[in-house]
Protein backbone atom coordinates (compact mmCIF):
# COMPACT_ATOMS: atom_id res chain seq x y z
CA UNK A 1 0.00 0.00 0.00
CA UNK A 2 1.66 3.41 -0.64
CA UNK A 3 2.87 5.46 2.21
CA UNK A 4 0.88 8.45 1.92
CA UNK A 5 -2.35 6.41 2.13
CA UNK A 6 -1.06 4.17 5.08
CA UNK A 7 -0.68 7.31 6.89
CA UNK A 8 -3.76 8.57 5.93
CA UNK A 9 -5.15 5.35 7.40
CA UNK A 10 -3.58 5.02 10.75
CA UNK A 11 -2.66 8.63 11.55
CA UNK A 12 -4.82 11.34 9.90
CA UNK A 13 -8.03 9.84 10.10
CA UNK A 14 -7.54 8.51 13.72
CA UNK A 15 -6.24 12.22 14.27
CA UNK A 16 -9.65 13.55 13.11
CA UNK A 17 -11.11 11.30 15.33
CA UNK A 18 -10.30 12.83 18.60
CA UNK A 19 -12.01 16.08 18.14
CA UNK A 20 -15.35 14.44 16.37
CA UNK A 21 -15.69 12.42 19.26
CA UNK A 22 -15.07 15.54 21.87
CA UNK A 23 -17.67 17.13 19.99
CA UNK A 24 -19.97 13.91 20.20
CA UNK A 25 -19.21 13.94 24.19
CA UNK A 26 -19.74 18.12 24.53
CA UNK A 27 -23.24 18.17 22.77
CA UNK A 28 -24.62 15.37 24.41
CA UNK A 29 -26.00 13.74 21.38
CA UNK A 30 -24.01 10.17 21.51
CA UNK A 31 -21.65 11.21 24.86
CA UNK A 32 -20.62 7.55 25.50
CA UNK A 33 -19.59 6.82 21.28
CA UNK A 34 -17.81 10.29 21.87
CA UNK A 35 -15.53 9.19 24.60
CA UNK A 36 -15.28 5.75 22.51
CA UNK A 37 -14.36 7.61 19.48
CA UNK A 38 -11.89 9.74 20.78
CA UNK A 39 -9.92 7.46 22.64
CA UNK A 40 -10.15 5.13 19.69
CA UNK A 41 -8.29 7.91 17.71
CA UNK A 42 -5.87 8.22 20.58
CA UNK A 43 -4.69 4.86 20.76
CA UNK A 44 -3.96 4.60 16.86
CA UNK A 45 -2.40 7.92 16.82
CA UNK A 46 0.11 6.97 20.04
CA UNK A 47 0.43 3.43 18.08
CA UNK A 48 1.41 5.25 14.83
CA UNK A 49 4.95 4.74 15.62
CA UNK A 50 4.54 1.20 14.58
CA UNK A 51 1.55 0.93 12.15
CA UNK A 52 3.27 3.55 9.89
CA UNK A 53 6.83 4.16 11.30
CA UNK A 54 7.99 5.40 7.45
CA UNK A 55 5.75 8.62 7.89
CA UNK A 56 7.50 11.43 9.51
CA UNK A 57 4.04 12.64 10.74
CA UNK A 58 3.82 9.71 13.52
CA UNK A 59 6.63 11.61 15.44
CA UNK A 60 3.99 13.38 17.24
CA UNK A 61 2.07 10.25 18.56
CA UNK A 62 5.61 8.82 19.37
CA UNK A 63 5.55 11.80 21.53
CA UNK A 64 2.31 11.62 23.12
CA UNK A 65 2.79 8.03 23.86
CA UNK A 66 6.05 9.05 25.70
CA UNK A 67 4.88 11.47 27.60
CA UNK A 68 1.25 10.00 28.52
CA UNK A 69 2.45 8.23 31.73
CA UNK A 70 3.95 12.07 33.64
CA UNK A 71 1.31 13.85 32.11
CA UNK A 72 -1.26 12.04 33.88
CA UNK A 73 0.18 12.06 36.85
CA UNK A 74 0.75 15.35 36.55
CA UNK A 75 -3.16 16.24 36.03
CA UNK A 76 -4.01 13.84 38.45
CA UNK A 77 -1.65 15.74 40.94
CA UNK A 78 -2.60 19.34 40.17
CA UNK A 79 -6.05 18.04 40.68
CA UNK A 80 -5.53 16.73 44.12
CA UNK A 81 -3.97 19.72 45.23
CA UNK A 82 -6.68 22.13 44.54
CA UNK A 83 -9.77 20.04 45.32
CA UNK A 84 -8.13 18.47 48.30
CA UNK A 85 -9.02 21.89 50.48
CA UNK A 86 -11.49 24.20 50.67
CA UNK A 87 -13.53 24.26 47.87
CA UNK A 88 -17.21 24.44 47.84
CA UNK A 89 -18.16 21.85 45.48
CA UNK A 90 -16.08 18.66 44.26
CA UNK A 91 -13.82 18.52 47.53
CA UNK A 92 -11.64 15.68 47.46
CA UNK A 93 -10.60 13.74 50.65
CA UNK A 94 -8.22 14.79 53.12
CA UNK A 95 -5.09 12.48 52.14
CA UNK A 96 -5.77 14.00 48.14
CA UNK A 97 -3.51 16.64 49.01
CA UNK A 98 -0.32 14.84 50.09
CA UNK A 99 -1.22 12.26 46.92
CA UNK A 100 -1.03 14.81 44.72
CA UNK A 101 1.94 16.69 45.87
CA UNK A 102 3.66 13.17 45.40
CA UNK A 103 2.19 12.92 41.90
CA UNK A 104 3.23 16.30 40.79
CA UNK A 105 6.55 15.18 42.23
CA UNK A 106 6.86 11.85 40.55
CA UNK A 107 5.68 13.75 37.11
CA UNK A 108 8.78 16.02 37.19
CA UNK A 109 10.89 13.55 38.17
CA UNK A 110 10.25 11.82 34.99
CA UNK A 111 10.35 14.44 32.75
CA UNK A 112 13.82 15.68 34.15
CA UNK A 113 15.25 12.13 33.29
CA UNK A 114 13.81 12.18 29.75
CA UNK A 115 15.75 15.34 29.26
CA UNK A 116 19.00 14.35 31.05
CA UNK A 117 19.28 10.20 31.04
CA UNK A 118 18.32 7.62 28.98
CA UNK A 119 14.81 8.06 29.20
CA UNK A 120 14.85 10.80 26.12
CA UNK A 121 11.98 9.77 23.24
CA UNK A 122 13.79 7.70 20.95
CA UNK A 123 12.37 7.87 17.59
CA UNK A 124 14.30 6.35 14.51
CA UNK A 125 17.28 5.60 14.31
CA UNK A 126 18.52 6.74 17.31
CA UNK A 127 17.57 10.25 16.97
CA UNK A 128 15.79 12.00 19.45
CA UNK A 129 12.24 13.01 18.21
CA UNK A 130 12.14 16.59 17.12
CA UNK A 131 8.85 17.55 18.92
CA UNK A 132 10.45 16.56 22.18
CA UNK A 133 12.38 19.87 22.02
CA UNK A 134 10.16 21.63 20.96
CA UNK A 135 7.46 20.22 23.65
CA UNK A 136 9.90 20.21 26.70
CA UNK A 137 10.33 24.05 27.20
CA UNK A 138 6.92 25.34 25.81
CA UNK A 139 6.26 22.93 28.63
CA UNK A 140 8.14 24.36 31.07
CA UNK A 141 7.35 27.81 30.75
CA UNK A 142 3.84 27.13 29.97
CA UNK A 143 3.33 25.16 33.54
CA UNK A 144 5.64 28.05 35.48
CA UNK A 145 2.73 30.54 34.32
CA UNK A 146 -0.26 29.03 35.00
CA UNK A 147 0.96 27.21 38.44
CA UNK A 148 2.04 30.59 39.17
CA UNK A 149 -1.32 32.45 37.97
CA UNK A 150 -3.18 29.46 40.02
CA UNK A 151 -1.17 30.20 43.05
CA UNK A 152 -2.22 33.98 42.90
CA UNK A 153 -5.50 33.45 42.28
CA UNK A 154 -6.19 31.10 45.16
CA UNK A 155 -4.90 34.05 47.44
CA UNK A 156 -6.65 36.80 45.71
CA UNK A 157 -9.92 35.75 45.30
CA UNK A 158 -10.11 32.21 46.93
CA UNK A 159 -11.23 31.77 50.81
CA UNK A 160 -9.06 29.61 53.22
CA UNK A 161 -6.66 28.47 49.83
CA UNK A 162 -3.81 29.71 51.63
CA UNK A 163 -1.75 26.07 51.64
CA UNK A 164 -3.25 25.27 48.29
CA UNK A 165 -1.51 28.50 46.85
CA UNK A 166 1.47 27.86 48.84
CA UNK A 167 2.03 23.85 47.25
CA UNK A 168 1.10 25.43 43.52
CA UNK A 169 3.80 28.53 43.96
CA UNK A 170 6.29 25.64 44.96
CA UNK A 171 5.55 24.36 41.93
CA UNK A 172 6.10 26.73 39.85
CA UNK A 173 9.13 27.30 41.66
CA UNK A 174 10.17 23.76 41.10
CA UNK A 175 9.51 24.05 37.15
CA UNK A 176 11.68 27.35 37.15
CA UNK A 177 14.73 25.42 38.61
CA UNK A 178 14.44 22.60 36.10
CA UNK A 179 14.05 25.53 33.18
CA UNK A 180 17.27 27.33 34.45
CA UNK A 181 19.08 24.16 34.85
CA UNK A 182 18.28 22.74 31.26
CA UNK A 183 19.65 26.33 30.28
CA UNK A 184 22.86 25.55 31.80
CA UNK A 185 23.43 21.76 31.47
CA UNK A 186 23.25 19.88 28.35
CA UNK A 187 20.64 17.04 28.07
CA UNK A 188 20.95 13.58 27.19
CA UNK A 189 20.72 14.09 23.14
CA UNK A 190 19.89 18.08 23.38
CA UNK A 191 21.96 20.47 24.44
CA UNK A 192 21.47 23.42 27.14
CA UNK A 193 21.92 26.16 23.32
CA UNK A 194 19.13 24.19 21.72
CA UNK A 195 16.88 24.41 24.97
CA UNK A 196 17.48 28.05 25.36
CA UNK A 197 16.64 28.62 21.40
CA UNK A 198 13.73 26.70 21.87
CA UNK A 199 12.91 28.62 25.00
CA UNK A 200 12.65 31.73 23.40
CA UNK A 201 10.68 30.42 20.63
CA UNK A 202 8.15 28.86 22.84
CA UNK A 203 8.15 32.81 24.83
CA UNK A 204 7.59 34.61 21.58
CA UNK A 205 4.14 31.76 20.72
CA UNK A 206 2.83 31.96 24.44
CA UNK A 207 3.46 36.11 23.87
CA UNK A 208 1.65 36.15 20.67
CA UNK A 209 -0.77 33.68 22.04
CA UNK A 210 -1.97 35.95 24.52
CA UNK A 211 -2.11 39.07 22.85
CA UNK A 212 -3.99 37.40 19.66
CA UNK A 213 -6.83 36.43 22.54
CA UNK A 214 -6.79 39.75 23.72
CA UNK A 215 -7.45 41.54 20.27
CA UNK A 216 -9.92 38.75 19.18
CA UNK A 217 -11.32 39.50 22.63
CA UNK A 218 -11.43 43.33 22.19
CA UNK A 219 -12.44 43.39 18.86
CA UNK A 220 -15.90 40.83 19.70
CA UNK A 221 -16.27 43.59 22.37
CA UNK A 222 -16.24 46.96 20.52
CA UNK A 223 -18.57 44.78 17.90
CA UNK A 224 -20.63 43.89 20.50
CA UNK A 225 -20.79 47.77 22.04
CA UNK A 226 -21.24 49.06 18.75
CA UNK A 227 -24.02 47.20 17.95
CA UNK A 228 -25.95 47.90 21.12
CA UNK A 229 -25.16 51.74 20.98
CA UNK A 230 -26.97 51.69 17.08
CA UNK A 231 -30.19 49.71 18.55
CA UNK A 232 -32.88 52.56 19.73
CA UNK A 233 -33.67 53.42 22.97
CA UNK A 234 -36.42 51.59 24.36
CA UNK A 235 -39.77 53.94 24.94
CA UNK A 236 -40.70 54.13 28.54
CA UNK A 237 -43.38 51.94 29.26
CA UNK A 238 -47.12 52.68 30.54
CA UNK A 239 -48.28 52.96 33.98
CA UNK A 240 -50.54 49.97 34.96
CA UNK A 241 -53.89 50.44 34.40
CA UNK A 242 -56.60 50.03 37.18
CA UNK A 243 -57.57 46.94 35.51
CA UNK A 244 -54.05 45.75 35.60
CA UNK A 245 -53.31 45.98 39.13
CA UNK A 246 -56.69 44.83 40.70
CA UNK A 247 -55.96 41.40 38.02
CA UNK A 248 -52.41 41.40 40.24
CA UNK A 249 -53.79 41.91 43.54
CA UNK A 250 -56.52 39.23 43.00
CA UNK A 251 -53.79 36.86 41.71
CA UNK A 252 -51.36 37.74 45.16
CA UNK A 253 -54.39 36.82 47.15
CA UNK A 254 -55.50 33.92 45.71
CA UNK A 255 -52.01 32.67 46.00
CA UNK A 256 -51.41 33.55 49.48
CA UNK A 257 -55.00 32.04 50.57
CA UNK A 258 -53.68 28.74 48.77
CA UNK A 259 -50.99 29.14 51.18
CA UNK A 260 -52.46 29.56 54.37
CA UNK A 261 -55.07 27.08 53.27
């Protein structure tokens, strides 16, 4: 079979997959073949590696499958730290905390020896795959903002999150020590000039990332005010008629002798 349509097969298709099948599970039409679908395209994209290992497109599920294992525990940690306190709804139990601080742990612990031992995604050949680089410090400096922006927002607006905010800004604390030391060590098959490149690149898409929400934000806005400030003015309305209020005052009293009654 020829190699474009083998990877049409078992990568591109499965690929489109995922998101039919989130949008299956977030309308609620067919929420259970949603989930199905989507993790059916999972699988085969992680498994490209094998099905079509000639494509240079399968480099990506070679990644995901590599990382799958930290980033789970890594949701499943950040997840346990905020719900395991005060929160109003969805509170976890007690020991979900101390869990989760060891899962975050664990996570980074694993990352850090993909970048500096063995553990670094092998793809072909012996090479390391080229979306590890450029995954590893969007990563990093990705996680360092929002644990940060978490952390903040716990103390600003959040009630009794004081310990919560406290494990998430050691976090991000944690994450800026690996980034600094990656910048200053060489990895396994990288070295510390290709992370810092790669660092900068990944600043300059978060950057533009942000302000491109901002715009798209400000421009639905001014649409949005414009529009409204072009509608007329509503006209004042009527005062009740007699009519009109005896029809309410029979209707309070009926309601409130159905009450009593």
């Amino acid at each position: 079979m020829d190699s474009m349509l083998d990877a049409a097969i078992w990568f591109w298709i499965p690929l489109l997959l995922i998101p039919t099948g989130i949008w299956f599970t977030v309308s609620g039409k067919a929420k259970s073949f949603g989930k199905i679908l989507s993790l059916i395209g999972l699988v085969l994209v992680m498994a490209s590696s094998w099905t079509v290992p000639e494509s240079d497109s399968t480099a990506s599920g070679h990644l995901l499958l590599s990382i799958s294992l930290p980033s789970i525990l890594l949701a499943y940690g950040i997840h346990g730290m905020i719900f395991g306190g005060n929160v109003p709804v969805g509170k976890l139990d007690s020991g979900a905390r101390l869990s989760g601080t060891f899962a975050v742990f664990s996570s980074l612990v694993i990352f850090s020896l993909m970048h500096w031992y063995s553990f670094t995604p092998i793809w072909r050949n012996g090479e390391v795959n080229p979306y590890w680089i450029v995954f590893w410090p969007t990563f990093l400096l990705f996680s360092t903002s929002l644990t940060s922006s978490a952390s903040l927002g716990l103390v600003t607006f959040g009630e009794n999150r004081l310990k919560e905010a406290i494990s998430l800004a050691g976090v991000s604390v944690l994450l800026t020590g690996i980034a600094l030391c990656a910048m200053l060590f060489d990895g396994y098959l990288t070295t510390s000039e290709q992370f810092r490149d790669y660092l900068w690149l990944a600043t300059a898409d978060i950057f533009g990332t942000i302000v491109g929400l901002a715009l798209a934000i400000g421009a639905f806005a001014i649409v949005i005010w414009s529009y409204e400030r072009s509608l007329p003015l509503p006209e004042n309305s009527h005062p009740p008629t007699e009519e009109e209020i005896n029809h309410v005052v029979n209707l309070a009293n009926k309601h409130i002798r159905g009450e009593e009654e």
